[in-house]
C-alpha atoms as a PDB file:
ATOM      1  CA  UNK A   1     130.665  65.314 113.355  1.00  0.00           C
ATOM      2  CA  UNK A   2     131.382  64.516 109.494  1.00  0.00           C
ATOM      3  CA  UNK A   3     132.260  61.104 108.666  1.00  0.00           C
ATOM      4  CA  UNK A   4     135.564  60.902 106.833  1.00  0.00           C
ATOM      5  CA  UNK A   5     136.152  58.677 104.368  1.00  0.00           C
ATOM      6  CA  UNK A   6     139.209  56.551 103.844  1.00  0.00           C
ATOM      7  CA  UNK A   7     140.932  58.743 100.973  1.00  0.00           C
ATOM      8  CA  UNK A   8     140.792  61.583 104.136  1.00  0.00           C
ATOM      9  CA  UNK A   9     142.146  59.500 106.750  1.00  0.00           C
ATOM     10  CA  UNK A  10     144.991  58.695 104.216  1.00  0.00           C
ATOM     11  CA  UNK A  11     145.817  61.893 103.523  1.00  0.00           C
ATOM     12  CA  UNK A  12     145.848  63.124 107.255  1.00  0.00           C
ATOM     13  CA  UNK A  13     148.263  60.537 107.890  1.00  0.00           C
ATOM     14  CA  UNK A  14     151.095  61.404 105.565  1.00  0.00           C
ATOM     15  CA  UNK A  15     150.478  65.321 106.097  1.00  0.00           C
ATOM     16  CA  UNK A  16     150.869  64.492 109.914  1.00  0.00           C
ATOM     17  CA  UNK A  17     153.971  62.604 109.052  1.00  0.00           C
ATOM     18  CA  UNK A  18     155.548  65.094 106.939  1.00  0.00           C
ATOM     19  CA  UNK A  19     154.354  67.982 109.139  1.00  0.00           C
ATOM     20  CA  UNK A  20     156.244  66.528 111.840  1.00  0.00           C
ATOM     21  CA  UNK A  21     159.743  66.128 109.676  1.00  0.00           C
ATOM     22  CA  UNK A  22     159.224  69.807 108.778  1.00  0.00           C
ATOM     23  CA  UNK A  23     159.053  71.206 112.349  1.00  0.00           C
ATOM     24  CA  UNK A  24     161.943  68.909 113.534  1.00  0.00           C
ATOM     25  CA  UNK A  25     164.029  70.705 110.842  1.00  0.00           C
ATOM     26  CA  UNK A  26     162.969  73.902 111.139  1.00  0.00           C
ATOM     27  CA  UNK A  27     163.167  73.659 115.213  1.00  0.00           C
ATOM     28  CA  UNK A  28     166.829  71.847 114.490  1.00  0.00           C
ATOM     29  CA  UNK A  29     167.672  75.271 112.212  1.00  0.00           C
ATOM     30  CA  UNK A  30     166.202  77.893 114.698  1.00  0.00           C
ATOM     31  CA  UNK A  31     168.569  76.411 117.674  1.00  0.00           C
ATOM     32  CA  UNK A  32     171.763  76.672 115.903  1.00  0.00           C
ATOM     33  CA  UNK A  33     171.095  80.211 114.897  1.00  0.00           C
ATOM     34  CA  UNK A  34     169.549  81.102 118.271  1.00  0.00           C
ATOM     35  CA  UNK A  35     172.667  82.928 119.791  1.00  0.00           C
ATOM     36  CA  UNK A  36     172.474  85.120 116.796  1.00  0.00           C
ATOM     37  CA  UNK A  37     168.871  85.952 117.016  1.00  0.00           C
ATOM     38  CA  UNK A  38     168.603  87.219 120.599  1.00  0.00           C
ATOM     39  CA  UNK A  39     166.076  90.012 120.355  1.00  0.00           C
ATOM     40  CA  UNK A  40     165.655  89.915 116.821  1.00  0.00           C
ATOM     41  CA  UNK A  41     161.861  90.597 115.952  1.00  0.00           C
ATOM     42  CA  UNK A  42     161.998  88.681 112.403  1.00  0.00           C
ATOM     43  CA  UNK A  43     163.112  85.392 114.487  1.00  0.00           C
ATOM     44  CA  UNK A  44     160.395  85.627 116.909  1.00  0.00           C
ATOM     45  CA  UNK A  45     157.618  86.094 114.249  1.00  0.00           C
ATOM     46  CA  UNK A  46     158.960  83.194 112.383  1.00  0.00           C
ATOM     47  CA  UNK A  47     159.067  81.412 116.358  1.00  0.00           C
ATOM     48  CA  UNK A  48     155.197  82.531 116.754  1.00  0.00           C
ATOM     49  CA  UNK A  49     154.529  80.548 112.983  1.00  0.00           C
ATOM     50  CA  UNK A  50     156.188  77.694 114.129  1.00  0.00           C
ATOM     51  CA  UNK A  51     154.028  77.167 117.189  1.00  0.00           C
ATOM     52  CA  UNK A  52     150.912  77.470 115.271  1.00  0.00           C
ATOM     53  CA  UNK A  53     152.136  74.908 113.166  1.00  0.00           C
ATOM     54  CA  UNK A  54     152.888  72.557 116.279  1.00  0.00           C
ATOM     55  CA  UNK A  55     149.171  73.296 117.770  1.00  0.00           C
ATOM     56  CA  UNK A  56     148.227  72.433 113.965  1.00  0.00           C
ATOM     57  CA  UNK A  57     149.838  68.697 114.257  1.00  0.00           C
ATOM     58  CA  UNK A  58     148.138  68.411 117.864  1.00  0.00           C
ATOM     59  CA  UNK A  59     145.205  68.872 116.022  1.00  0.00           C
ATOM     60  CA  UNK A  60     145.608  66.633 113.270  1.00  0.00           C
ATOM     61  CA  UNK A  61     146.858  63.923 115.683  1.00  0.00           C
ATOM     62  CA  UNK A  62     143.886  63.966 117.768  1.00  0.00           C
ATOM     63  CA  UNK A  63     141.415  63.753 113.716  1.00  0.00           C
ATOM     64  CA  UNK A  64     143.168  60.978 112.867  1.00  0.00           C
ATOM     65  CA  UNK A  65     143.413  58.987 115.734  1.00  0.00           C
ATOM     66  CA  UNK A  66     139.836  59.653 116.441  1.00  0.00           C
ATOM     67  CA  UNK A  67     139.024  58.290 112.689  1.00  0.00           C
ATOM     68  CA  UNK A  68     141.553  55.516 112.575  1.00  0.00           C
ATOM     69  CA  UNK A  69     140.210  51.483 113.002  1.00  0.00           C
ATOM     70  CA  UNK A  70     143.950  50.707 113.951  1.00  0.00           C
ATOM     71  CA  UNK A  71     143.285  47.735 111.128  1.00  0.00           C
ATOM     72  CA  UNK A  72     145.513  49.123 108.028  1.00  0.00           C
ATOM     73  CA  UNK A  73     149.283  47.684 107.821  1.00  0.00           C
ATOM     74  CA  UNK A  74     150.521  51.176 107.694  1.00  0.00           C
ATOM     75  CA  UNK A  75     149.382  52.039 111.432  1.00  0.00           C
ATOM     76  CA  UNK A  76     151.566  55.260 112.827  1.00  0.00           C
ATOM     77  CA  UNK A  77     153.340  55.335 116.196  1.00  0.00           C
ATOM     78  CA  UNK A  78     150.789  58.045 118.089  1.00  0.00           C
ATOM     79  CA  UNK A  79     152.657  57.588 121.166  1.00  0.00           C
ATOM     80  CA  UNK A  80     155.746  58.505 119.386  1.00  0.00           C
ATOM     81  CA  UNK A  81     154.358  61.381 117.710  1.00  0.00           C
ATOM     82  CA  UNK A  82     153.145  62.873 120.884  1.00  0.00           C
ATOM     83  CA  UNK A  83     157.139  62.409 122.344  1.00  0.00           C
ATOM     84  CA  UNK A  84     157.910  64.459 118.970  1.00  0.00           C
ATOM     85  CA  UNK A  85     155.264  67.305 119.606  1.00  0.00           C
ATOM     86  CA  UNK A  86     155.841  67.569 123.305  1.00  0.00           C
ATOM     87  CA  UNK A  87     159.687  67.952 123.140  1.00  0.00           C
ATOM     88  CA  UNK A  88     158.813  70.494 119.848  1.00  0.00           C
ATOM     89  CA  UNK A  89     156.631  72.204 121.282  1.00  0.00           C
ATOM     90  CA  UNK A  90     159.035  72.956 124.803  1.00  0.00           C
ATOM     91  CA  UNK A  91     162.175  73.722 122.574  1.00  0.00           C
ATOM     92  CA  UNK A  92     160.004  76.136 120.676  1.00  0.00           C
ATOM     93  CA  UNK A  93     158.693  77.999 123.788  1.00  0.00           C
ATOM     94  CA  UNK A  94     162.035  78.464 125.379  1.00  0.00           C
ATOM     95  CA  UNK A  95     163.170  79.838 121.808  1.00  0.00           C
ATOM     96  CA  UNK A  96     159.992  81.873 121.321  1.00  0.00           C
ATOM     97  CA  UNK A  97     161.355  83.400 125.469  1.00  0.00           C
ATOM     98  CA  UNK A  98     165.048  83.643 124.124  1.00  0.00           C
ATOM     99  CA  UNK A  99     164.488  85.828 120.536  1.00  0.00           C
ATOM    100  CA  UNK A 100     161.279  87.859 122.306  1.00  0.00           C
ATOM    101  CA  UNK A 101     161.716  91.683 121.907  1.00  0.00           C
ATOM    102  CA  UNK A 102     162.517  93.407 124.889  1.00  0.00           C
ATOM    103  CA  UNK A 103     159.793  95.596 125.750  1.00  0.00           C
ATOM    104  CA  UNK A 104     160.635  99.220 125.503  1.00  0.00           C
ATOM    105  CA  UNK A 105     159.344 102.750 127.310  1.00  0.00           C
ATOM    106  CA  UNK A 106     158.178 105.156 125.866  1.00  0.00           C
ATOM    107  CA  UNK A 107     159.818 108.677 125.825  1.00  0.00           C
ATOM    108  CA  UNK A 108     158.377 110.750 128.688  1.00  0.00           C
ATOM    109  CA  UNK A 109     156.398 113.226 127.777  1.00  0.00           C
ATOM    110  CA  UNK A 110     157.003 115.656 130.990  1.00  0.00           C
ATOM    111  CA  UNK A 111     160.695 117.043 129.662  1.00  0.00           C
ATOM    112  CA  UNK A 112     159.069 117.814 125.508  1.00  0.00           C
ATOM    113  CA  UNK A 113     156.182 120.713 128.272  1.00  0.00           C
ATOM    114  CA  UNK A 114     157.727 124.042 128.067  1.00  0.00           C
ATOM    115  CA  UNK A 115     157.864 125.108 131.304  1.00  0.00           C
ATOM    116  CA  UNK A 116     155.430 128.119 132.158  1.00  0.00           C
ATOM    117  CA  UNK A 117     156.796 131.829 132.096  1.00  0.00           C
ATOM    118  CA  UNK A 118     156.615 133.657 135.431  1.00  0.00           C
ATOM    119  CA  UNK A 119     155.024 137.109 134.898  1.00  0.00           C
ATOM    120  CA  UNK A 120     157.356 139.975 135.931  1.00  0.00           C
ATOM    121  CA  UNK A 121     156.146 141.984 139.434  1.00  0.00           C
ATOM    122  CA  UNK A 122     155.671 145.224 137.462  1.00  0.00           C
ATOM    123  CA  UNK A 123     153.008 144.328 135.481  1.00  0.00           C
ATOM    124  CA  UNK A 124     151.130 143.150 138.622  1.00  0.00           C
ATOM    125  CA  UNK A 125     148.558 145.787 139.918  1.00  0.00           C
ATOM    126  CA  UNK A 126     149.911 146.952 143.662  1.00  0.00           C
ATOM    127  CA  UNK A 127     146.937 145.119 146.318  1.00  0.00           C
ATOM    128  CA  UNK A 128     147.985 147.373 149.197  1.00  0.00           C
ATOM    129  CA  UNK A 129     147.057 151.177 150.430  1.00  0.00           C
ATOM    130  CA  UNK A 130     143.770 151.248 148.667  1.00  0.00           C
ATOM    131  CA  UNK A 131     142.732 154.386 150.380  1.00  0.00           C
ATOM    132  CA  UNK A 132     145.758 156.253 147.741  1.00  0.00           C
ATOM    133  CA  UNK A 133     142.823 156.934 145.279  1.00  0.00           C
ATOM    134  CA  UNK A 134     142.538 159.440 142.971  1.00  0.00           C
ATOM    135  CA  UNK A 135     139.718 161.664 143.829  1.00  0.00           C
ATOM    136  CA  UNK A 136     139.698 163.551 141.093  1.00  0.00           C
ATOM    137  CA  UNK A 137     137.879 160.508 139.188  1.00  0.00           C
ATOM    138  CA  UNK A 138     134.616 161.532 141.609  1.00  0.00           C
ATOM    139  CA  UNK A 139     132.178 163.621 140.094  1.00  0.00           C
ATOM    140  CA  UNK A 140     131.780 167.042 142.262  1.00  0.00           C
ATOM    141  CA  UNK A 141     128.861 168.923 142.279  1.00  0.00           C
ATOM    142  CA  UNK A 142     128.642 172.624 142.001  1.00  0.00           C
ATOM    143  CA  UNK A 143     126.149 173.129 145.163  1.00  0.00           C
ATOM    144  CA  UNK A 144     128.395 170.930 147.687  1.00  0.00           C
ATOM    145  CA  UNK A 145     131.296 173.405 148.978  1.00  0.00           C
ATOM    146  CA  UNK A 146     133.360 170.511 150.526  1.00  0.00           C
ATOM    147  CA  UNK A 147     134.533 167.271 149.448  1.00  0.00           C
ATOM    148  CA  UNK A 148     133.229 164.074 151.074  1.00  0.00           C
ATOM    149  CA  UNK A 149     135.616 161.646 152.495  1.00  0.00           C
ATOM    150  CA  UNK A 150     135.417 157.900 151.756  1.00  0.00           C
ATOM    151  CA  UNK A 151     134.327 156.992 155.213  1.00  0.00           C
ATOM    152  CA  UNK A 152     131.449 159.281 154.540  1.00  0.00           C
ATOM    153  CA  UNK A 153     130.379 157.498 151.704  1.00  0.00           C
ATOM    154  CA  UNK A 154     129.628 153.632 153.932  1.00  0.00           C
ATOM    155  CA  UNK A 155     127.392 155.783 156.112  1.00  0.00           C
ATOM    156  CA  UNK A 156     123.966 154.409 155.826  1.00  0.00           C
ATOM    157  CA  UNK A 157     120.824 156.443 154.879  1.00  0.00           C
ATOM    158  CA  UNK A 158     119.483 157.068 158.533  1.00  0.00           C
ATOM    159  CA  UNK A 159     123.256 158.495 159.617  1.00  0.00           C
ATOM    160  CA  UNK A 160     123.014 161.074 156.589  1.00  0.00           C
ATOM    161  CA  UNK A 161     121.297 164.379 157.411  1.00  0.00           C
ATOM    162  CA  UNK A 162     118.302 165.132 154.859  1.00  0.00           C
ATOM    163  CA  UNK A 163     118.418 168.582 153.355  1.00  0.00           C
ATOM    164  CA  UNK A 164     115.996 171.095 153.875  1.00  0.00           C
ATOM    165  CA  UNK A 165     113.830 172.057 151.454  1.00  0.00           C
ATOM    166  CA  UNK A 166     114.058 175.853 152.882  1.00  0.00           C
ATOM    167  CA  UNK A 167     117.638 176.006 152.432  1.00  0.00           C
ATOM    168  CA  UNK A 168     117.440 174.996 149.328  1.00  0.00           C
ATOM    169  CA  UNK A 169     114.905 176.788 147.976  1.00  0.00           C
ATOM    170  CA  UNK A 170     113.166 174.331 146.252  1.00  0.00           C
ATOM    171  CA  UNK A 171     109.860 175.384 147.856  1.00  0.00           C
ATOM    172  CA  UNK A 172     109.654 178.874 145.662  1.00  0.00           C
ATOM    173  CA  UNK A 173     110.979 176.802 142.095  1.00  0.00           C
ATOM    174  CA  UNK A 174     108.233 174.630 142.444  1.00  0.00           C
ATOM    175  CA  UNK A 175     105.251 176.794 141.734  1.00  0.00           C
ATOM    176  CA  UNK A 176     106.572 178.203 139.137  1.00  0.00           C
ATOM    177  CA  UNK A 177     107.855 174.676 137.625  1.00  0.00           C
ATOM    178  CA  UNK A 178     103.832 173.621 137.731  1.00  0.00           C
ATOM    179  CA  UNK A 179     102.210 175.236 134.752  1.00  0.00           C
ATOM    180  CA  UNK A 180     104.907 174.775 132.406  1.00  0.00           C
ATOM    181  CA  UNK A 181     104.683 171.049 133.008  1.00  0.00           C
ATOM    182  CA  UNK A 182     100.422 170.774 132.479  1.00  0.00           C
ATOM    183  CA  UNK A 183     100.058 173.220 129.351  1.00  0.00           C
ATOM    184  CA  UNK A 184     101.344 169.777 127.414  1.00  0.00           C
ATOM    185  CA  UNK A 185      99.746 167.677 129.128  1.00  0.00           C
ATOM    186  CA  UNK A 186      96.373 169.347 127.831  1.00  0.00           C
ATOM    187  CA  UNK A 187      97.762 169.466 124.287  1.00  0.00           C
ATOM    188  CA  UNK A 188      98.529 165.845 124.531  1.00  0.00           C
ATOM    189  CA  UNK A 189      94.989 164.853 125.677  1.00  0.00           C
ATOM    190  CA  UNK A 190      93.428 166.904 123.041  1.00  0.00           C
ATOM    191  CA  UNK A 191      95.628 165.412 120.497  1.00  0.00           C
ATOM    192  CA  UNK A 192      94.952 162.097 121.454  1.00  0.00           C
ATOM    193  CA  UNK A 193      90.688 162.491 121.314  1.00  0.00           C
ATOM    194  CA  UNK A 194      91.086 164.016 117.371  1.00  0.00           C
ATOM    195  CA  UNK A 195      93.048 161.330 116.327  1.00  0.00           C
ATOM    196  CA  UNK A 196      90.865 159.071 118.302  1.00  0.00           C
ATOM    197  CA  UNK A 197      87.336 160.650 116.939  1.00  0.00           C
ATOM    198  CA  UNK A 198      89.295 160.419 113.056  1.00  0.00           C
ATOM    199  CA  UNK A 199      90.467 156.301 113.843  1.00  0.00           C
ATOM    200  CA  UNK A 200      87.169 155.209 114.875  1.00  0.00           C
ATOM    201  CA  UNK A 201      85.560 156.394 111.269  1.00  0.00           C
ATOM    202  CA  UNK A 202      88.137 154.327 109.353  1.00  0.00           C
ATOM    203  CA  UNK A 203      88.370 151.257 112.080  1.00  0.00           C
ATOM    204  CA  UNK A 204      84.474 151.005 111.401  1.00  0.00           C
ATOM    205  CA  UNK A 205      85.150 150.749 107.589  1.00  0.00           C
ATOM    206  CA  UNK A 206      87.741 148.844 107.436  1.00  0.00           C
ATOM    207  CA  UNK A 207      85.420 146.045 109.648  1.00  0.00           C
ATOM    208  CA  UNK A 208      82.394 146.634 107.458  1.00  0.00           C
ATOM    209  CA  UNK A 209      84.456 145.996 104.045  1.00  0.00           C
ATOM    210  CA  UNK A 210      85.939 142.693 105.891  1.00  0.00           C
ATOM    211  CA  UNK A 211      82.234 141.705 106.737  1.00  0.00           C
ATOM    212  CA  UNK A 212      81.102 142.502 103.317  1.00  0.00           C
ATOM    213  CA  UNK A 213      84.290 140.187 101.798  1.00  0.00           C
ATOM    214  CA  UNK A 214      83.441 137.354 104.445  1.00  0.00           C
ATOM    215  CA  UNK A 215      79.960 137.408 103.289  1.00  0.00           C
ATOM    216  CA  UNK A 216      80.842 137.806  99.495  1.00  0.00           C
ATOM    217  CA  UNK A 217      82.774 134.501 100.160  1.00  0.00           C
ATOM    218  CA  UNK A 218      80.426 132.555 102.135  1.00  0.00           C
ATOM    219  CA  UNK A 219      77.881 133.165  99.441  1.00  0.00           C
ATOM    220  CA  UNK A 220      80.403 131.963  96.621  1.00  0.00           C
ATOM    221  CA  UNK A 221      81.159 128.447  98.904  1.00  0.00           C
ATOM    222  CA  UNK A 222      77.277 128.011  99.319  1.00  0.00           C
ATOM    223  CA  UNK A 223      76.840 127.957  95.695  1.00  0.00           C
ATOM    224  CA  UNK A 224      79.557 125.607  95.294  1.00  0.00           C
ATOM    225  CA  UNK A 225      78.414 123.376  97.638  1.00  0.00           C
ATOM    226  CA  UNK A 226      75.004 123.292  95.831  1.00  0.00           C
ATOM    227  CA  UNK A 227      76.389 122.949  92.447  1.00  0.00           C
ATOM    228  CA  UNK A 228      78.519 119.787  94.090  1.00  0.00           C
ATOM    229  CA  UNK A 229      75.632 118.433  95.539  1.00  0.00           C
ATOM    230  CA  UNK A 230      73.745 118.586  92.451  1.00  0.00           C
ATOM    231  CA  UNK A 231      76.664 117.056  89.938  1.00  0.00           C
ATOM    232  CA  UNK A 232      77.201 114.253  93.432  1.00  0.00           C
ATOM    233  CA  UNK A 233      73.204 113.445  92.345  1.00  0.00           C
ATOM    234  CA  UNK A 234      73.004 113.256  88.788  1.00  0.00           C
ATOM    235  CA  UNK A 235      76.569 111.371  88.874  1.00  0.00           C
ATOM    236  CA  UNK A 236      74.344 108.661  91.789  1.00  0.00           C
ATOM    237  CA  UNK A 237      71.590 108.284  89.324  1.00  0.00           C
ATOM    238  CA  UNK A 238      74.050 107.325  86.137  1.00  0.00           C
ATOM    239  CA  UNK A 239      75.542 104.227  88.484  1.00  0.00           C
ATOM    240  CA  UNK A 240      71.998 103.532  89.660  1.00  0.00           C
ATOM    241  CA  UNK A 241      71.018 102.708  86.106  1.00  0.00           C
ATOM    242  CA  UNK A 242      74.354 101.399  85.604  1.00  0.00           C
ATOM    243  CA  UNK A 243      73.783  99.203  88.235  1.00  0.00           C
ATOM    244  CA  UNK A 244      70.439  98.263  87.325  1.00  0.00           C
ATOM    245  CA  UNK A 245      71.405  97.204  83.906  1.00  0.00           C
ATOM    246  CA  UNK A 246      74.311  95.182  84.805  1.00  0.00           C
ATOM    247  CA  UNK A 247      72.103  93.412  87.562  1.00  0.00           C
ATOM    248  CA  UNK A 248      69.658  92.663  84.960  1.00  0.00           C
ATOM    249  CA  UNK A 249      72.494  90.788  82.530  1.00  0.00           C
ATOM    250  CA  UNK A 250      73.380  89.050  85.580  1.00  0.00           C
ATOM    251  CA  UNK A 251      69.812  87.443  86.152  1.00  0.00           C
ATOM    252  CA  UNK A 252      69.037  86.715  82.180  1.00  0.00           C
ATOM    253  CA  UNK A 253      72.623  84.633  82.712  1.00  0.00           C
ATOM    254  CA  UNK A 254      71.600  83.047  85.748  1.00  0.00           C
ATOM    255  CA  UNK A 255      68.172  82.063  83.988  1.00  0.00           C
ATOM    256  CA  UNK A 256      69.961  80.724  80.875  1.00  0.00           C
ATOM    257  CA  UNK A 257      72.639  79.075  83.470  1.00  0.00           C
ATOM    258  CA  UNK A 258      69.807  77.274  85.387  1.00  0.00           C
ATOM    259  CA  UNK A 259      68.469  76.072  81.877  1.00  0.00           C
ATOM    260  CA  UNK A 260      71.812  74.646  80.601  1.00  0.00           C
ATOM    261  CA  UNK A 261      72.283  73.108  84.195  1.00  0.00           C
ATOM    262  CA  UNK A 262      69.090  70.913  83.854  1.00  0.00           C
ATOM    263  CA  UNK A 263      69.208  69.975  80.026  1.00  0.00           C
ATOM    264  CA  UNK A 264      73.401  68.626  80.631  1.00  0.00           C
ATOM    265  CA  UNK A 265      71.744  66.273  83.692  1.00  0.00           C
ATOM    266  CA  UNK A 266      68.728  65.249  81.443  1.00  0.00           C
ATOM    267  CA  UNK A 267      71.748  64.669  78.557  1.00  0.00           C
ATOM    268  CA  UNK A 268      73.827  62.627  80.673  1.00  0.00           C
ATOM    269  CA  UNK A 269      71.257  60.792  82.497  1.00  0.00           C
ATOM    270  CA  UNK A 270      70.237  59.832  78.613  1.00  0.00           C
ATOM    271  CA  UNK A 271      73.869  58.905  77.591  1.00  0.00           C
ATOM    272  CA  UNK A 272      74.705  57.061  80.913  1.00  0.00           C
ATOM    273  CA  UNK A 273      71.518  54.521  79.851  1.00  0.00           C
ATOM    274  CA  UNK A 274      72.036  54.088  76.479  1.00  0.00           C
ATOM    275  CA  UNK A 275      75.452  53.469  77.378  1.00  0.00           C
ATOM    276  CA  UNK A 276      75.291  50.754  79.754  1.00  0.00           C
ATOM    277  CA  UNK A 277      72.451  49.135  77.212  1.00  0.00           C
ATOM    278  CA  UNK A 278      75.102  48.955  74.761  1.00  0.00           C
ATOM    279  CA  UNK A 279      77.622  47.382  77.271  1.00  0.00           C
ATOM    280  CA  UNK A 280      74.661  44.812  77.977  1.00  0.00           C
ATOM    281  CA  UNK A 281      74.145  44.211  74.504  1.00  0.00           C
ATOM    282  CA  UNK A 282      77.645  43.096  73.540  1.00  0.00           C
ATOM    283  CA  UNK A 283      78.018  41.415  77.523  1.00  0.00           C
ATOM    284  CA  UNK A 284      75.246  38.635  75.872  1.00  0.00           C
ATOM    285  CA  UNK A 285      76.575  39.077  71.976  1.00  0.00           C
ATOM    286  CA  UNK A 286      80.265  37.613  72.892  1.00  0.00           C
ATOM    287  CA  UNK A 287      78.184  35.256  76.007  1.00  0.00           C
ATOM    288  CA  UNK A 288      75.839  33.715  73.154  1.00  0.00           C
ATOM    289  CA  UNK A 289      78.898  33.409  70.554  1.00  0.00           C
ATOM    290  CA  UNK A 290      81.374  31.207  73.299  1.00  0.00           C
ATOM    291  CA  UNK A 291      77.784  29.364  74.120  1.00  0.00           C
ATOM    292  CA  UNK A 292      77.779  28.364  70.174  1.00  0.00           C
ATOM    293  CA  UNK A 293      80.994  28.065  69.494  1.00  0.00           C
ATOM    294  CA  UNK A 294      81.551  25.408  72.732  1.00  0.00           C
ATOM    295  CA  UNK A 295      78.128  23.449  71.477  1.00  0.00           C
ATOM    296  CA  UNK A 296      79.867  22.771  68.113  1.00  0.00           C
ATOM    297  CA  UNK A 297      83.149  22.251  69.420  1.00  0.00           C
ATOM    298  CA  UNK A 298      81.490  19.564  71.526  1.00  0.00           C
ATOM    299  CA  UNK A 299      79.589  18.217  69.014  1.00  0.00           C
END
C-alpha cells in the first residue's frame, strides 16, 4: 500500500465533501421527477451512474479515513457521512426499481412458419391390389407357348421341372456348334507364338542397349570419381605446405617471444636496482643535510 502524502489526503477530503453535495442534489432532482420517469430507459441509465458514483464515495471514505491522523482542525464527520451514503444509496435503489424497464418478450416465432402443404391423394401412387400388373412389361420368349403366372415365378429351383435336352434338341446343335468355335482358337494361338517369337528379338535389344547405357555411365562416374580424388590430393598437399609454413612463422615468433621475455626481466631487474640506489642516495643526501644544518643551528 502507497503512502499518501498530505497534499493527497487534502484533496480526498474536499472531493469526498463535494461528492457528497452532488449526489444529495442529484438524488433530491431524480425524486421529484420520479413519477414522470416510470419506465423510462434514459432515467434508469442516469440511476445506474449515480450508484457508481455512491460506491465511488464509499470508497473514498474508507482512503481517507484509513490515511487520516484525526490531528488537523479541519477533521470531517465520518459517522455523518456514512448516515449520508447509506440513506443515498437506499433512495437510489428504490429509484433505480421504480424507472427499471419492464422486461419485454419476444415475438414468437411459431405464427411467422408457414404451415406445411398437404399433398393432394391423386398424386399418391395406389398401395393396394398389387397383383393388377401389367404383364405386358414381361419379356416373352418365342419357345414358351404359355404365359407364366406370378405365383410361378416364387417357386424355388428344386419345384421347377428341368428341360430336356431331347426335347429341345440341343443334343444335335451341339456338334455342329464345335468346330466353328476351335478353328479361332488355333488362329489365336498361332498368332500369339509369331508375335511372341518377333517381341523376344526386340525385348533382348532393347535390354542390351540399356546395359550398354548403364555401363557407358558407370564408366563416366568412375572417371569422375578419380579425377575428384586426384584434385581432393593435390588441393591436401597445397594446405599441407600451407600449414607447414604458417607453423614455421609461429615458432620463429615464439623464439623471438621467449628472447624479448628474458631481456624485459633482465631490464627491469636492472632498473628496479638502480632505482632503489638512487632512492638510498638522496634517503642519506637530505639525512646528512638536517644532520648539518641542526649542528650549526646548535652551535
Amino acid at each position: 500500500m502507497s503512502v499518501r502524502t498530505s497534499e493527497q489526503l487534502l484533496h480526498d477530503r474536499v472531493n469526498l465533501a463535494r461528492l457528497v453535495r452532488r449526489l444529495e442534489k442529484s438524488v433530491a432532482s431524480e425524486q421529484l421527477a420520479s413519477n414522470n420517469n416510470t419506465g423510462n430507459e434514459i432515467a434508469w441509465v442516469k440511476s445506474q451512474g449515480t450508484v457508481q458514483k455512491v460506491k465511488f464515495a464509499r470508497k473514498l471514505l474508507k482512503r481517507v479515513e484509513l490515511y487520516d491522523d484525526h490531528s488537523s482542525p479541519t477533521v470531517l464527520n465520518y459517522e455523518d457521512i456514512k448516515n449520508s451514503l447509506n440513506r443515498l444509496d437506499v433512495l437510489v435503489n428504490e429509484y433505480n426499481k421504480r424507472v427499471a424497464p419492464k422486461p419485454q418478450r419476444p415475438e414468437p416465432i411459431l405464427p411467422t412458419i408457414p404451415t406445411p402443404e398437404e399433398q393432394p391423394a391423386s398424386s399418391a401412387l395406389p398401395m393396394s391390389h398389387p397383383k393388377e400388373l401389367d404383364l405386358s412389361l414381361i419379356p416373352s420368349d418365342t419357345n414358351v407357348s404359355t404365359v407364366i403366372s406370378p405365383e410361378d415365378l416364387l417357386l424355388s429351383p428344386l419345384d421347377s421341372t428341368p428341360l430336356s435336352l431331347e426335347d429341345d434338341g440341343l443334343l444335335s446343335s451341339l456338334p455342329s456348334s464345335l468346330p466353328s468355335s476351335r478353328l479361332p482358337l488355333s488362329t489365336g494361338a498361332t498368332q500369339g507364338g509369331s508375335t511372341g517369337s518377333a517381341a523376344a528379338p526386340a525385348f533382348l535389344q532393347n535390354s542390351q542397349a540399356l546395359q550398354e547405357e548403364l555401363s557407358a555411365q558407370l564408366a563416366q562416374m568412375a572417371t569422375q570419381l578419380k579425377n575428384n580424388t586426384l584434385h581432393f590430393a593435390s588441393s591436401l598437399d597445397k594446405d599441407k605446405s600451407i600449414l607447414g609454413e604458417a607453423q614455421e612463422k609461429l615458432e620463429r615468433n615464439l623464439d623471438v617471444m621467449t628472447k624479448e621475455r628474458t631481456r624485459l626481466r633482465d631490464h627491469s631487474s636492472k632498473s628496479w636496482g638502480t632505482t632503489w640506489i638512487t632512492i638510498l642516495s638522496l634517503l642519506v643526501v637530505l639525512i646528512g643535510f638536517f644532520l648539518t644544518f641542526s649542528v650549526i643551528r646548535l652551535t
